[in-house]
Protein backbone atom coordinates (compact mmCIF):
# COMPACT_ATOMS: atom_id res chain seq x y z
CA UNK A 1 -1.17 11.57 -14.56
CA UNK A 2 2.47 13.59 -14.33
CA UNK A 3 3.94 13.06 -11.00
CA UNK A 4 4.36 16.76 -10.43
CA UNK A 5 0.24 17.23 -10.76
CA UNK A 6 -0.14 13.76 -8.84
CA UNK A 7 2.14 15.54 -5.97
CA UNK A 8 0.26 18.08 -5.88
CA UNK A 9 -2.75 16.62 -5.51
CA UNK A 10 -2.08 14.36 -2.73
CA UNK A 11 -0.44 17.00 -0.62
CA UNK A 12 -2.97 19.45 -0.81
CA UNK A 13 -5.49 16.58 1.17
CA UNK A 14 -3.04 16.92 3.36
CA UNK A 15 -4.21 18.25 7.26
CA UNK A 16 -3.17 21.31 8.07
CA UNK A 17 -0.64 19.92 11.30
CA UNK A 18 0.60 17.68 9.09
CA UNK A 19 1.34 19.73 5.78
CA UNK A 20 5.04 21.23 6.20
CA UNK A 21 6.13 17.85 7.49
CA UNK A 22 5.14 14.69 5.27
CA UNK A 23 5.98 14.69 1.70
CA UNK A 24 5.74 12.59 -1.37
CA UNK A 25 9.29 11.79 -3.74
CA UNK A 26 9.67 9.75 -6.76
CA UNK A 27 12.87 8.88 -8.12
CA UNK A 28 13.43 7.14 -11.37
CA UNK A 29 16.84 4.69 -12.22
CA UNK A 30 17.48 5.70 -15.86
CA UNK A 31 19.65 2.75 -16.50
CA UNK A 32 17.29 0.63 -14.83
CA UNK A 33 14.85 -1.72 -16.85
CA UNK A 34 11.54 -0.17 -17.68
CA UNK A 35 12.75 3.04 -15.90
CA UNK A 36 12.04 1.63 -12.75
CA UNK A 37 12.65 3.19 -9.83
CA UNK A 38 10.75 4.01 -5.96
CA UNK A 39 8.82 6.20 -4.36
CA UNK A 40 9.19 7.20 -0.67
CA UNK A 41 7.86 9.56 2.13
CA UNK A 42 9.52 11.80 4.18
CA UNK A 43 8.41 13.26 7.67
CA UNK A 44 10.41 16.03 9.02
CA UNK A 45 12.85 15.16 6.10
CA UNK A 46 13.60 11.44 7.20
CA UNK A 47 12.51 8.82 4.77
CA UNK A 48 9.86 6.83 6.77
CA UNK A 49 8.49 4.15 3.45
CA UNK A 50 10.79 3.60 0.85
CA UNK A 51 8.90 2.23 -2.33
CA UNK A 52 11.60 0.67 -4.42
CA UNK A 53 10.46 -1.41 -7.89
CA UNK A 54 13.69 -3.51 -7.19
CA UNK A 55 13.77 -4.05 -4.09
CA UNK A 56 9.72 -5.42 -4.21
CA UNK A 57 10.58 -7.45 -7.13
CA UNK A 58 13.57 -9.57 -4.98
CA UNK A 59 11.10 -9.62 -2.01
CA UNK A 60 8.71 -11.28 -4.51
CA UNK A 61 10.78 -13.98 -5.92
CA UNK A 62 11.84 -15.19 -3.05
CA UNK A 63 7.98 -15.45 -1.48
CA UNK A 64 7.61 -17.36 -4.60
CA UNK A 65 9.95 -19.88 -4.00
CA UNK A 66 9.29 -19.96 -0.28
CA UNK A 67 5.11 -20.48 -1.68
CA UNK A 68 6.50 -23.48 -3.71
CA UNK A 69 8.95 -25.03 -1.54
CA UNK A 70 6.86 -25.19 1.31
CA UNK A 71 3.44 -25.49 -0.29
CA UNK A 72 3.91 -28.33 -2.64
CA UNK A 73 0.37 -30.09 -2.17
CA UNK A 74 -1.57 -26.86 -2.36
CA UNK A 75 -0.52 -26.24 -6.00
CA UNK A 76 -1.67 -29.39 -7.02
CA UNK A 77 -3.54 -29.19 -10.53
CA UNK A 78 -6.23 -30.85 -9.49
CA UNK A 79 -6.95 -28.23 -7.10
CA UNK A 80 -6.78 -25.03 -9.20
CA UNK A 81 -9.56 -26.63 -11.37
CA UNK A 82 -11.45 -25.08 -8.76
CA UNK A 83 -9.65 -21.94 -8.49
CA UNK A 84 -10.95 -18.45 -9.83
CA UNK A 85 -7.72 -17.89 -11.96
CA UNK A 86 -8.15 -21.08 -13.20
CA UNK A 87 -11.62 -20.35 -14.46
CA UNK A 88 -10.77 -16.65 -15.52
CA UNK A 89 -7.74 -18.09 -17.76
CA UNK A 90 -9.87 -20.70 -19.24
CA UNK A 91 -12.50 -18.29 -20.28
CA UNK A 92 -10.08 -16.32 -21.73
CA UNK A 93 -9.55 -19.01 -24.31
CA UNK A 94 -6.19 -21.02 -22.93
CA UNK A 95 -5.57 -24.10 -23.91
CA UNK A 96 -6.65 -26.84 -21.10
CA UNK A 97 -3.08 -28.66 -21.58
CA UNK A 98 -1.79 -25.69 -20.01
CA UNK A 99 -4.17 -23.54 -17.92
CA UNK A 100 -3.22 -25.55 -14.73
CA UNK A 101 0.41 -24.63 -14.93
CA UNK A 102 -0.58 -20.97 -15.76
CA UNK A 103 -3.23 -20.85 -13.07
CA UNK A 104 -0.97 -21.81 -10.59
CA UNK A 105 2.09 -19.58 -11.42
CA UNK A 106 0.20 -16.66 -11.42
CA UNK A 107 -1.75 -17.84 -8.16
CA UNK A 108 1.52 -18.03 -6.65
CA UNK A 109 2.25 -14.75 -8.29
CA UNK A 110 -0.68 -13.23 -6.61
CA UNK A 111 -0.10 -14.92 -3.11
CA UNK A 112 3.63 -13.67 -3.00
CA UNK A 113 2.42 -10.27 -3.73
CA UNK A 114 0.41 -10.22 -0.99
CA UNK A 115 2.72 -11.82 1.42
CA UNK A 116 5.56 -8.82 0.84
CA UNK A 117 2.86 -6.49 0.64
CA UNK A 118 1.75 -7.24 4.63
CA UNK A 119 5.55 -6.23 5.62
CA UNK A 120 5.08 -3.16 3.92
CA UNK A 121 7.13 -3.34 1.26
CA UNK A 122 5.91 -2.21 -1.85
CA UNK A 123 7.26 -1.11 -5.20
CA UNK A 124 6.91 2.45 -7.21
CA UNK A 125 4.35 1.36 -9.09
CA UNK A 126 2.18 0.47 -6.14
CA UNK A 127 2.28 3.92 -4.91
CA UNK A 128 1.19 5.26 -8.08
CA UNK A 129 -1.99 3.26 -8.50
CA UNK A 130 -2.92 3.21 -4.53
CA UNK A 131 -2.51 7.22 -5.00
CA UNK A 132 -5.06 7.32 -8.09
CA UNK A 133 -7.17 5.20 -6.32
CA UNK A 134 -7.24 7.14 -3.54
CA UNK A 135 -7.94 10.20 -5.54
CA UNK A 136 -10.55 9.03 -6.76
CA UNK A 137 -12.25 7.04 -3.97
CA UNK A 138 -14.86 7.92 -0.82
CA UNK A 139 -12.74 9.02 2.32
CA UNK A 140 -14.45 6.69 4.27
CA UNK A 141 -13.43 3.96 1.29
CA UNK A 142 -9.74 4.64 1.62
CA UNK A 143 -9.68 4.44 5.81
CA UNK A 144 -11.43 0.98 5.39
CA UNK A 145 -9.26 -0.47 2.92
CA UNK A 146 -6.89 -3.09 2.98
CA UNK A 147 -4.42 -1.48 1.11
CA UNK A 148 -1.30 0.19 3.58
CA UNK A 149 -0.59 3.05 1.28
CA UNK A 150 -4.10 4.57 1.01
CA UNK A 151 -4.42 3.71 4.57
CA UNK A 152 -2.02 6.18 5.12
CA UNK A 153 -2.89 8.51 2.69
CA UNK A 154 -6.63 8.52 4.38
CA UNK A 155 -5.15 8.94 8.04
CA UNK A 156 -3.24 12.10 7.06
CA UNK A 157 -6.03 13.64 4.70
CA UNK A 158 -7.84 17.02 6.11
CA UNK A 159 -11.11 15.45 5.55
CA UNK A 160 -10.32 13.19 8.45
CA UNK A 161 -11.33 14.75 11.93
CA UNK A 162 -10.34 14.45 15.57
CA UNK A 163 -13.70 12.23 15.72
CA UNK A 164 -13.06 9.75 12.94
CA UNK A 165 -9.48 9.42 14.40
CA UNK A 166 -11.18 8.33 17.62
CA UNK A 167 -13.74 6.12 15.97
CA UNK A 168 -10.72 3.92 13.77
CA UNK A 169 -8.39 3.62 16.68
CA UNK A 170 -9.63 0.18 17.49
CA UNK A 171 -9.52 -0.97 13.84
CA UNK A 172 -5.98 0.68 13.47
CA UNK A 173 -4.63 -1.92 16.02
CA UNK A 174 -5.26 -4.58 13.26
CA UNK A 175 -3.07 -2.66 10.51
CA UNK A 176 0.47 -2.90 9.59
CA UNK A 177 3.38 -1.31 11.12
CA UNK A 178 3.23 1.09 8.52
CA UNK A 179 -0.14 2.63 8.66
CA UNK A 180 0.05 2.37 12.93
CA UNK A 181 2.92 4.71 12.27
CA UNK A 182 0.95 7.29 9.94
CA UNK A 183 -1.94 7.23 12.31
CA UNK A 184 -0.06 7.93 15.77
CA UNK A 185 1.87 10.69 13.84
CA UNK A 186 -1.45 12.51 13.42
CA UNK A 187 -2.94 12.35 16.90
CA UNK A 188 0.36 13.67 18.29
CA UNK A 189 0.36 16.13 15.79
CA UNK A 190 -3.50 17.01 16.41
CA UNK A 191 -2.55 16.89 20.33
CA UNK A 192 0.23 19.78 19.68
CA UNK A 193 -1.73 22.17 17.54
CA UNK A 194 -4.67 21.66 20.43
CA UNK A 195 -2.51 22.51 23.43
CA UNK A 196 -0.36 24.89 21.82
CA UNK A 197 -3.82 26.67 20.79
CA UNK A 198 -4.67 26.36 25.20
CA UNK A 199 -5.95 23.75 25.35
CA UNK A 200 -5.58 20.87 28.22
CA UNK A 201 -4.12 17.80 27.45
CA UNK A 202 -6.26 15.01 27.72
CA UNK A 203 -5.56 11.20 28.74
């Protein structure tokens, strides 16, 4: 999907209190392999997430070589005969003089991903698919998932009411410092609009 149709999309789920204030930006580096480049959000015009392909990619090598360094007896081979990459590769017609070695750099792969992805940092790329995906999942799909960025993208989302807020504000406690942001954001914002419309502020 173009970015300018994928923009548009996501900010028209956006709630009404919310609309002039958070935005979506992509920016590509032409000189930079693959075109890659980041994608960040703005609130009141200061960047808040800043999705950089680069930037991910360092934070994942270096999870990698922390994983290996520090993990040596979990990567045995022995032990990813058990694994389900192991057993995924293998059906997939690899040699068995090398699956182990494969099975185990792209376990590690996987792990680091995962590791950089809990400190919220994520590349341009991740944005993209966590935005399709959230396009084209449940609401109630997207607040439950363990994915930051459609987190987010749920907590801000019209469809979303003062109730649900109130129902996911245990769970929210459990989520990263990213989506704990997103989701305060709203209720303050939900808190204006209701005592600027008369209302009295509740504790």
């Amino acid at each position: 999907m173009r970015w300018s149709k994928l923009k548009k999309q996501l900010e028209d789920f956006i709630c009404p209190c919310l609309r002039s204030r958070v935005e979506f930006w992509v920016t590509n580096y032409r000189k930079a392999h693959d075109q890659m480049g980041r994608a960040y959000i703005t609130v009141d015009r200061n960047e808040v997430i800043n999705m950089c392909t680069i930037k991910k990619e360092i934070a994942v090598f270096n999870a990698e070589k922390e994983l290996k360094d520090n993990n040596e007896d979990i990567f045995e081979q022995n032990y990813f005969k058990q694994n389900r990459i192991y057993e995924l590769l293998r059906r997939e017609g690899f040699s068995e003089n090398i699956l182990p070695e494969i099975a185990i750099n792209r376990s590690i792969n996987d792990m680091a991903h995962k590791k950089v992805e809990r400190q919220d940092i994520f590349a341009q790329y991740d944005f993209f698919e966590s935005a399709e995906r959230f396009l084209n999942s449940p609401i109630e799909e997207s607040l439950e998932s363990d994915n930051a960025i459609i987190n987010v993208l749920a907590i801000i989302d019209r469809r979303v009411g003062k109730r649900t807020l109130s129902k996911i504000k245990n769970s929210i406690k459990n989520k990263s410092k990213l989506v704990r942001y997103f989701y305060q954001l709203r209720c303050e914002a939900e808190e204006k609009v209701f005592l600027d419309n008369g209302g009295t502020e509740i504790d």
